[in-house]
Protein backbone atom coordinates (compact mmCIF):
# COMPACT_ATOMS: atom_id res chain seq x y z
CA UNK A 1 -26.02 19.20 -10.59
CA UNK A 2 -29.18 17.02 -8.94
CA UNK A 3 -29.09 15.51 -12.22
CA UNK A 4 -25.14 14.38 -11.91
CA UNK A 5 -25.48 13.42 -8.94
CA UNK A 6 -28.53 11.16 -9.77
CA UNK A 7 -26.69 9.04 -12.68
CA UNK A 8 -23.34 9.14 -10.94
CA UNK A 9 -22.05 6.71 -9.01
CA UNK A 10 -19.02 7.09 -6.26
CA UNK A 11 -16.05 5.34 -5.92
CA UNK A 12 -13.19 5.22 -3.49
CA UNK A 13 -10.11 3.93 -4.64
CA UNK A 14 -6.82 3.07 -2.87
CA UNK A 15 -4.55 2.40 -5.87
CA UNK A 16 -1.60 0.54 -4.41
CA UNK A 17 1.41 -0.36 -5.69
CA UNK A 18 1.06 -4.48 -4.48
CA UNK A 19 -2.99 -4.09 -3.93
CA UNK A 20 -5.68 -2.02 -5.35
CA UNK A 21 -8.80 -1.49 -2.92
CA UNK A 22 -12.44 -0.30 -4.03
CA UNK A 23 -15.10 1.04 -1.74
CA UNK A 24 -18.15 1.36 -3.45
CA UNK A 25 -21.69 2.13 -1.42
CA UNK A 26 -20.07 2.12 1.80
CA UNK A 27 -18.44 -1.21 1.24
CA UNK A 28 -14.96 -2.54 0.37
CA UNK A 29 -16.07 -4.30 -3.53
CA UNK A 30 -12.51 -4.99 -4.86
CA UNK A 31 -9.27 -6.21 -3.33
CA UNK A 32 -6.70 -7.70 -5.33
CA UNK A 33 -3.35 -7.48 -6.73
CA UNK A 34 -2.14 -4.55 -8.62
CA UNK A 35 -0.91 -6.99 -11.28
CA UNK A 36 -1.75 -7.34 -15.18
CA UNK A 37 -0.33 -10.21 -17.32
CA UNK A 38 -0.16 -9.11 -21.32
CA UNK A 39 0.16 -11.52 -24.05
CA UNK A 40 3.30 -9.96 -25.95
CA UNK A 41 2.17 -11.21 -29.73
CA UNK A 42 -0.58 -8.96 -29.50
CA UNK A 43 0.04 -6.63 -26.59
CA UNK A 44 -3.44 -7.30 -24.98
CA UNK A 45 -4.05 -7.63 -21.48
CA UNK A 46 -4.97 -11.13 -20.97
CA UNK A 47 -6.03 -11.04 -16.92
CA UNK A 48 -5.90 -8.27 -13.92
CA UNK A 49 -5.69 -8.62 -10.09
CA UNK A 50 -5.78 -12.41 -8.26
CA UNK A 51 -5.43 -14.39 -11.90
CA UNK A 52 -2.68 -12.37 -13.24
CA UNK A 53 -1.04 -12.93 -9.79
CA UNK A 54 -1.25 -16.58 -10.16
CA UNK A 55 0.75 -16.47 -13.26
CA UNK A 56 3.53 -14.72 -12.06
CA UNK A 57 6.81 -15.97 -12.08
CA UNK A 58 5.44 -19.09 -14.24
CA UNK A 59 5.06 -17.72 -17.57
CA UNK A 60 6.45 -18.20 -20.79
CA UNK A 61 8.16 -16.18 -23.89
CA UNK A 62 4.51 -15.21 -24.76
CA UNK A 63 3.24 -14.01 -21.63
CA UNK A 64 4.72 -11.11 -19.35
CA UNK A 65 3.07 -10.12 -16.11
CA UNK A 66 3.85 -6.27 -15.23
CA UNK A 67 2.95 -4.01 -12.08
CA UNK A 68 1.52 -1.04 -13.33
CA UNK A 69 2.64 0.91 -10.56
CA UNK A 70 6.28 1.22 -8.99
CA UNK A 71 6.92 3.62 -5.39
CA UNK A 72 2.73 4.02 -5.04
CA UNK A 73 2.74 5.90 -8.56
CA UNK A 74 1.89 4.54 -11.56
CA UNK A 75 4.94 3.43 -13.82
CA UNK A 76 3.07 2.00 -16.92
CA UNK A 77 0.49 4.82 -17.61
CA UNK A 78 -1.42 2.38 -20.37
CA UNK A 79 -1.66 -1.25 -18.22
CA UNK A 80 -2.89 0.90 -15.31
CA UNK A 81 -5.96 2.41 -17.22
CA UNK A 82 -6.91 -0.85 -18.27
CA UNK A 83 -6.47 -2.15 -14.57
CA UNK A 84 -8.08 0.44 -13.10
CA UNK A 85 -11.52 -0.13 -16.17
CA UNK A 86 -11.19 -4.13 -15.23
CA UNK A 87 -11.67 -3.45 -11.29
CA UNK A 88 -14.44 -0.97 -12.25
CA UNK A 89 -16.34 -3.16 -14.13
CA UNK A 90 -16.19 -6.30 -11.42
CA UNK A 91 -18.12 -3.50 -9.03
CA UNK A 92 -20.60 -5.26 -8.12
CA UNK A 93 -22.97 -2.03 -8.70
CA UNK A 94 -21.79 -0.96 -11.79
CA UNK A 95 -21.41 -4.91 -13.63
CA UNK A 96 -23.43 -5.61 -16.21
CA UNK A 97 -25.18 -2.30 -16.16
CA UNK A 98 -26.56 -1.09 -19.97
CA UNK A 99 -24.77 1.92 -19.93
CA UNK A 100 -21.59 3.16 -18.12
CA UNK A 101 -22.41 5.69 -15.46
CA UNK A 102 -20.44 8.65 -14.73
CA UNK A 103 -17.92 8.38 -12.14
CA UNK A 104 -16.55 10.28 -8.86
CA UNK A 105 -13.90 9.01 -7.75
CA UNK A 106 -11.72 9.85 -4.73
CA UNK A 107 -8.00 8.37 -5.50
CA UNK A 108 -5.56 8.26 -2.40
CA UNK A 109 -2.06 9.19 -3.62
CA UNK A 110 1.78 9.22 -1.65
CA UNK A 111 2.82 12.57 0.10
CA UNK A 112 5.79 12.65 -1.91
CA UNK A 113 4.32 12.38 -5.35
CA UNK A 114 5.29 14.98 -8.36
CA UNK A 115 3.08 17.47 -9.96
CA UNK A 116 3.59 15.20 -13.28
CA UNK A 117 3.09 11.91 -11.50
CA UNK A 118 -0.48 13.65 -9.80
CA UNK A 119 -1.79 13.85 -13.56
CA UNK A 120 -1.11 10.81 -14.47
CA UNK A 121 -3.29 9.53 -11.83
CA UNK A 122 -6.05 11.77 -12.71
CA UNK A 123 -5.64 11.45 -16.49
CA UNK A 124 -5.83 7.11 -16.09
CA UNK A 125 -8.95 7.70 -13.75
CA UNK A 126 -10.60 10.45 -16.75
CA UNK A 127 -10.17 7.53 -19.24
CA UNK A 128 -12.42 5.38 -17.22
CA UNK A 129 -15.81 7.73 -17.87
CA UNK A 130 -14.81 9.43 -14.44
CA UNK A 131 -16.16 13.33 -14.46
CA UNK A 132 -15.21 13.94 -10.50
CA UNK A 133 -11.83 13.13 -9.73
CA UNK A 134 -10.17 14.27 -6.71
CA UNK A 135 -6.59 13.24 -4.84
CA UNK A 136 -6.10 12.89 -1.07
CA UNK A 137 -2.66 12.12 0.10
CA UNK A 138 -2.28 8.63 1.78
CA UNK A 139 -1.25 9.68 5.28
CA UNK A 140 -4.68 11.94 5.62
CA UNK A 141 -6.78 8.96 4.41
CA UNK A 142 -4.97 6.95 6.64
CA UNK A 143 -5.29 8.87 9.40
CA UNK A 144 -9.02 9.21 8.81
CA UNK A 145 -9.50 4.92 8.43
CA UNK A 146 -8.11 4.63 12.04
CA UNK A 147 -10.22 7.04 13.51
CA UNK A 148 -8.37 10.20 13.78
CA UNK A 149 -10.42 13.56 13.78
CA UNK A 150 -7.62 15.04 11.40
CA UNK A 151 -9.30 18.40 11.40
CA UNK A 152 -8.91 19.13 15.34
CA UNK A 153 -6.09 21.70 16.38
CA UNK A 154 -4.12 18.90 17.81
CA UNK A 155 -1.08 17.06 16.28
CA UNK A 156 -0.82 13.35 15.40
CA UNK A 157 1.33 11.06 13.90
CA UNK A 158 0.59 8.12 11.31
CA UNK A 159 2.77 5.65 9.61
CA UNK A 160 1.55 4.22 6.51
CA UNK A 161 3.65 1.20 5.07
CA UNK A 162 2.61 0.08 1.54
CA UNK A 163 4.26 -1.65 -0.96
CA UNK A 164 5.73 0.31 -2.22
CA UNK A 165 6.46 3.62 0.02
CA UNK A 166 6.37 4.34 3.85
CA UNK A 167 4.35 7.55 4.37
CA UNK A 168 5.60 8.98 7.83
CA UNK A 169 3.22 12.63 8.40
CA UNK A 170 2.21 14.59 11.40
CA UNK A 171 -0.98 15.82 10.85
CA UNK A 172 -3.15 19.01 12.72
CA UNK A 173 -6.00 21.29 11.71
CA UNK A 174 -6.75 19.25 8.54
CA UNK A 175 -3.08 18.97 7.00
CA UNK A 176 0.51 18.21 6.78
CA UNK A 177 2.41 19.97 9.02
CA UNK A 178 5.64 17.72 8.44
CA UNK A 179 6.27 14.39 6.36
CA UNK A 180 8.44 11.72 5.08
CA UNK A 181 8.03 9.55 1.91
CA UNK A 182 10.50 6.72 1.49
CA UNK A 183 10.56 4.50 -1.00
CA UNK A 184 11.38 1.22 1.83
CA UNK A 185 8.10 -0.73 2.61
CA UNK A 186 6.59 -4.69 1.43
CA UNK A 187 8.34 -4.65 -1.36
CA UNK A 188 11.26 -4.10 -0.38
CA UNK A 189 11.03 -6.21 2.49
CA UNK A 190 10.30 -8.84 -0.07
CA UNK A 191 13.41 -8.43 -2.37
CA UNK A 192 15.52 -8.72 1.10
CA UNK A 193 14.29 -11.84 2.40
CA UNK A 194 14.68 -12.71 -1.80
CA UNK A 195 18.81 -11.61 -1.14
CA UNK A 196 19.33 -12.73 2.06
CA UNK A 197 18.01 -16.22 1.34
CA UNK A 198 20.00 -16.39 -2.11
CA UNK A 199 23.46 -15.21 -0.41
CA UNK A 200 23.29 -17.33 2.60
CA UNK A 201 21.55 -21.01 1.55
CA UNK A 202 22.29 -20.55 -2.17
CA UNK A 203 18.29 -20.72 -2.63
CA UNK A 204 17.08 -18.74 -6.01
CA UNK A 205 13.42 -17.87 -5.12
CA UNK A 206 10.51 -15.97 -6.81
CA UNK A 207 9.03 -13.35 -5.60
CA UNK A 208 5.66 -15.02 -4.86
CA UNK A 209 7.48 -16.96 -2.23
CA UNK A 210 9.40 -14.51 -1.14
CA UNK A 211 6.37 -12.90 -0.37
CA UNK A 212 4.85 -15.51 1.46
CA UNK A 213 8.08 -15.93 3.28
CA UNK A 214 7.57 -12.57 4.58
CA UNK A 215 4.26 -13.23 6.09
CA UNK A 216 4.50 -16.90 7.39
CA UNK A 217 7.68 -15.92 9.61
CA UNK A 218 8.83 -11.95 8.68
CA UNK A 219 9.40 -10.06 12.20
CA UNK A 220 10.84 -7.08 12.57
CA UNK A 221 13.07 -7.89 16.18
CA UNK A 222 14.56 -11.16 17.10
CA UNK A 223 12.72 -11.67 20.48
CA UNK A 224 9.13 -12.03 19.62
CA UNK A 225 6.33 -12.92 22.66
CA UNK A 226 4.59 -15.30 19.59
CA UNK A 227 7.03 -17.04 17.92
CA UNK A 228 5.86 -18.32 14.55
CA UNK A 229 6.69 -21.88 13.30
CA UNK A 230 10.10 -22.63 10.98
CA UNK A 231 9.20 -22.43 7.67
CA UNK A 232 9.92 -24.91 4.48
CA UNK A 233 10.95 -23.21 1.30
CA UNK A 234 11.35 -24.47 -1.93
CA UNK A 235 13.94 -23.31 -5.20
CA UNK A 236 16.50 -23.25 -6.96
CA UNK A 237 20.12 -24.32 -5.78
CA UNK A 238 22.74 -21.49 -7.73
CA UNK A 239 25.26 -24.39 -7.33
CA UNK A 240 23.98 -27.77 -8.57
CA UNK A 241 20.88 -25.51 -10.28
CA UNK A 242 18.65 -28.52 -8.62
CA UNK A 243 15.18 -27.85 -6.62
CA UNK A 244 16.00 -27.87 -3.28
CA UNK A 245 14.49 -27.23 0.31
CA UNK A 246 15.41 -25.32 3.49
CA UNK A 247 13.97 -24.35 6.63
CA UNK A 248 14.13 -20.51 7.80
CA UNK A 249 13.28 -19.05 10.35
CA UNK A 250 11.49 -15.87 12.32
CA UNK A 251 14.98 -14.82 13.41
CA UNK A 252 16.71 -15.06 10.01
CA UNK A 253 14.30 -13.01 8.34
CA UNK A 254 14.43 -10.30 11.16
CA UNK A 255 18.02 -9.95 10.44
CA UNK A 256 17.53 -9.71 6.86
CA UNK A 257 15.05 -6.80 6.87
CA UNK A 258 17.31 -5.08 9.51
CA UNK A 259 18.83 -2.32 7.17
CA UNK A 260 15.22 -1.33 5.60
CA UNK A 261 13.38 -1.37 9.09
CA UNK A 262 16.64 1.03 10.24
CA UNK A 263 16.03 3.75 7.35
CA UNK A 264 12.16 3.31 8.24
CA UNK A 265 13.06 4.35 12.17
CA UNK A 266 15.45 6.79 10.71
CA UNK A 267 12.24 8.31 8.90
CA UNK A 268 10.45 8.30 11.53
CA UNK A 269 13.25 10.12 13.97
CA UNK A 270 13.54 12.79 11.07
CA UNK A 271 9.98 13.81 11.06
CA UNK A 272 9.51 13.93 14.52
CA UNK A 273 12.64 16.19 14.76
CA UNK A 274 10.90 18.82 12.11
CA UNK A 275 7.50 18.15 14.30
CA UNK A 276 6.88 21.91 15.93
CA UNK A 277 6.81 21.84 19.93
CA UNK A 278 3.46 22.22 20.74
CA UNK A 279 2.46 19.50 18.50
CA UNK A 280 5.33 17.56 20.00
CA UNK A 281 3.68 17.81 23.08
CA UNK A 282 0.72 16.42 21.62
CA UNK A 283 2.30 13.48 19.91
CA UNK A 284 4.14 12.43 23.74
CA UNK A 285 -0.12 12.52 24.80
CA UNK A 286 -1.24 10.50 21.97
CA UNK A 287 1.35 8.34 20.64
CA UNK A 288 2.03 6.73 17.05
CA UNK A 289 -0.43 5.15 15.38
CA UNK A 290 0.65 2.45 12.19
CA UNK A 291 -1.55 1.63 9.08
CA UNK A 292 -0.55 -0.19 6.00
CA UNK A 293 0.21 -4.24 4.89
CA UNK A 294 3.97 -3.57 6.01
CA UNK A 295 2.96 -2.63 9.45
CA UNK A 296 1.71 -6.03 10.04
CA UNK A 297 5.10 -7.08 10.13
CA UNK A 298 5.78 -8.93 13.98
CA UNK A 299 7.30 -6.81 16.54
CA UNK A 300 7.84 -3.18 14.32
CA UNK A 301 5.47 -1.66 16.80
CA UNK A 302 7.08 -2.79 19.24
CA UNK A 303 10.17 -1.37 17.66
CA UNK A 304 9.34 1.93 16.48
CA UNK A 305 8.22 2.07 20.40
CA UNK A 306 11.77 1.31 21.60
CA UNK A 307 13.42 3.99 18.83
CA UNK A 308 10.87 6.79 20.18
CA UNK A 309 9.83 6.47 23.49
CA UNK A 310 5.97 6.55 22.78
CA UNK A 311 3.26 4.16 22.66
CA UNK A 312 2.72 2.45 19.10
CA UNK A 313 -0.99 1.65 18.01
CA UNK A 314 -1.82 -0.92 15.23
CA UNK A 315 -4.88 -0.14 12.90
CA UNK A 316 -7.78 -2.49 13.85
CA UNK A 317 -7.52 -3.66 9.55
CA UNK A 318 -4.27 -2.32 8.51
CA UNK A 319 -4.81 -3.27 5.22
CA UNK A 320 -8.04 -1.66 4.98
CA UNK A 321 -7.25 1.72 6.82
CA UNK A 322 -6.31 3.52 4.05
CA UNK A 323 -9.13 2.95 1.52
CA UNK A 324 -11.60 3.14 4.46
CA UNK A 325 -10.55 6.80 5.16
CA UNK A 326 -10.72 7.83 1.20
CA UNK A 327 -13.98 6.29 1.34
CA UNK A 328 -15.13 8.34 4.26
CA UNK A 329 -14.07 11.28 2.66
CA UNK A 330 -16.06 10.60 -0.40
CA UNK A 331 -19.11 9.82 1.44
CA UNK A 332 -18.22 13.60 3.22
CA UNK A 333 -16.83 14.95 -0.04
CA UNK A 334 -17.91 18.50 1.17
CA UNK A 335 -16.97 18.06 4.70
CA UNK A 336 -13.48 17.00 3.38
CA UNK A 337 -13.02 19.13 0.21
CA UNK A 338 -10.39 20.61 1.26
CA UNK A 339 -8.14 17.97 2.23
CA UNK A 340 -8.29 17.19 -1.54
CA UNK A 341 -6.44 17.89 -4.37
């Protein structure tokens, strides 16, 4: 075992369905899109994470860029391995080393994920030399980046908003007691803003820009303290099919993402109606706290407050929350053994 340990190094990994985070030695190595573009002649992967990114929506017949992973699970079992290899070897630790060390790894995963969908995960993570793998559901690990002591007898709540699923879970004594798993988070809010701008200005636009839409001027209410500036966006008329420009604003896109924010809240109301009294009680002490790239979103705090009645707090790094807590349950792998799967 001394002698595992010795050659093996340990790797967190938050494997998300628009980002993929690595902590490696304490530290967060990797961050970049969960994105890999494949040259269709000979179905190799030509580039992974930030350069793949750049070539989406701008490629040709030749070249097809693909998310491996669809609702936080993965969807294309073999561009996933290779993503998952690629971000391995850019580890600072691990590059250029003469032979591949064996790997731990500690892989966060949704609450809501299948049996079938669990293996997968742990079969793509085998393939990459890894001898250790273990699964800890998103909401713990997110609990555990902001700070929670998830294995106190007292209840809290967490919110984790991905890409690609909202992870709503009251936690006490080191588990689940209750949770929600929707598939309504980042990505969704980007298809939205995608519709709303294409059915009310006529304006086709990618999802790269919709994207960026969403975080220049997305807010969640219409009556934000900060306003952020109008923004200029650039596409596609669908009636003269000419480039054209408009100007949108925080307001607009707070009305488009109205419906998805709604069955977020709704979510929310449903857990904390299964949420047993006496951790209830606890919950009214301690409030909400939100983790997760869609919780950045302007003003949802504020109203998830407004829908409750109890104080909402935003992770200090929400984007960083959740692969800080799997990476502080690797570094306590024994301490936290049981919280894993």
């Amino acid at each position: 075992m001394n002698l595992f340990n010795f050659f093996t190094q340990e790797v967190a990994i938050d494997l998300g369905t628009a980002n993929t985070l690595i902590i490696h030695n304490n530290k967060v190595v990797i961050d970049s899109p969960s994105i890999v573009a494949i040259d269709r002649r000979t179905n190799k992967v030509i580039a992974v994470g930030e350069k793949a990114k750049h070539m989406q929506g701008k490629t040709h017949d030749d070249i097809k860029t693909i998310r491996p992973l669809k609702d936080g699970v993965i969807a294309d079992f073999e561009a996933s391995e290779f993503m998952i290899r690629e971000f391995i070897k850019q580890i600072p630790g691990i590059r250029g080393k003469f032979f591949s060390p064996s790997l731990r790894i500690v892989i966060c995963i949704p609450s809501g994920i299948t049996e079938v969908e669990k293996r997968a995960v742990k079969d793509s993570a085998a393939h990459v030399n890894a001898k250790d793998v273990r699964l800890i559901y998103e909401p713990m690990a997110a609990a555990i980046g902001v700070g929670i002591d998830v294995q106190l007898p007292k209840g809290n709540m967490i919110i984790d908003i991905g890409g690609g699923t909202s992870e709503i879970a009251v936690l006490a004594l080191g588990g689940i007691v209750c949770d929600k798993s929707v598939k309504i988070a980042g990505d969704v809010f980007t298809n939205d803003i995608a519709y709303y701008l294409r059915s009310h200005h006529n304006l086709y636009i990618g999802e790269r820009t919709a994207e960026r839409v969403k975080i220049e001027v997305g807010a969640a209410i219409e009556d934000l303290e900060h306003e952020p500036e109008d923004m200029a966006v650039q596409g596609r008329d669908l009636i003269t099919g000419k480039p054209k420009e408009i100007t949108v604003n925080y307001k607009e896109i707070a009305r488009a993402l109205d419906k998805s924010i709604l069955r977020i809240e709704d979510a929310v109301m449903e857990t904390l109606s299964q949420t047993p009294p006496e951790l209830a009680a606890d919950i009214y002490n301690t409030g909400i706290y939100m983790a997760g790239g869609g919780s950045m979103l302007r003003g949802l705090d504020q109203r998830i407050s407004k829908k409750t009645g109890l104080p909402v707090f935003l992770a200090d790094d929400p984007l960083r929350a959740v692969v800080r807590g799997t990476g502080i349950a690797l570094k306590n792998i024994d301490k936290f053994t049981f919280l894993m799967k």
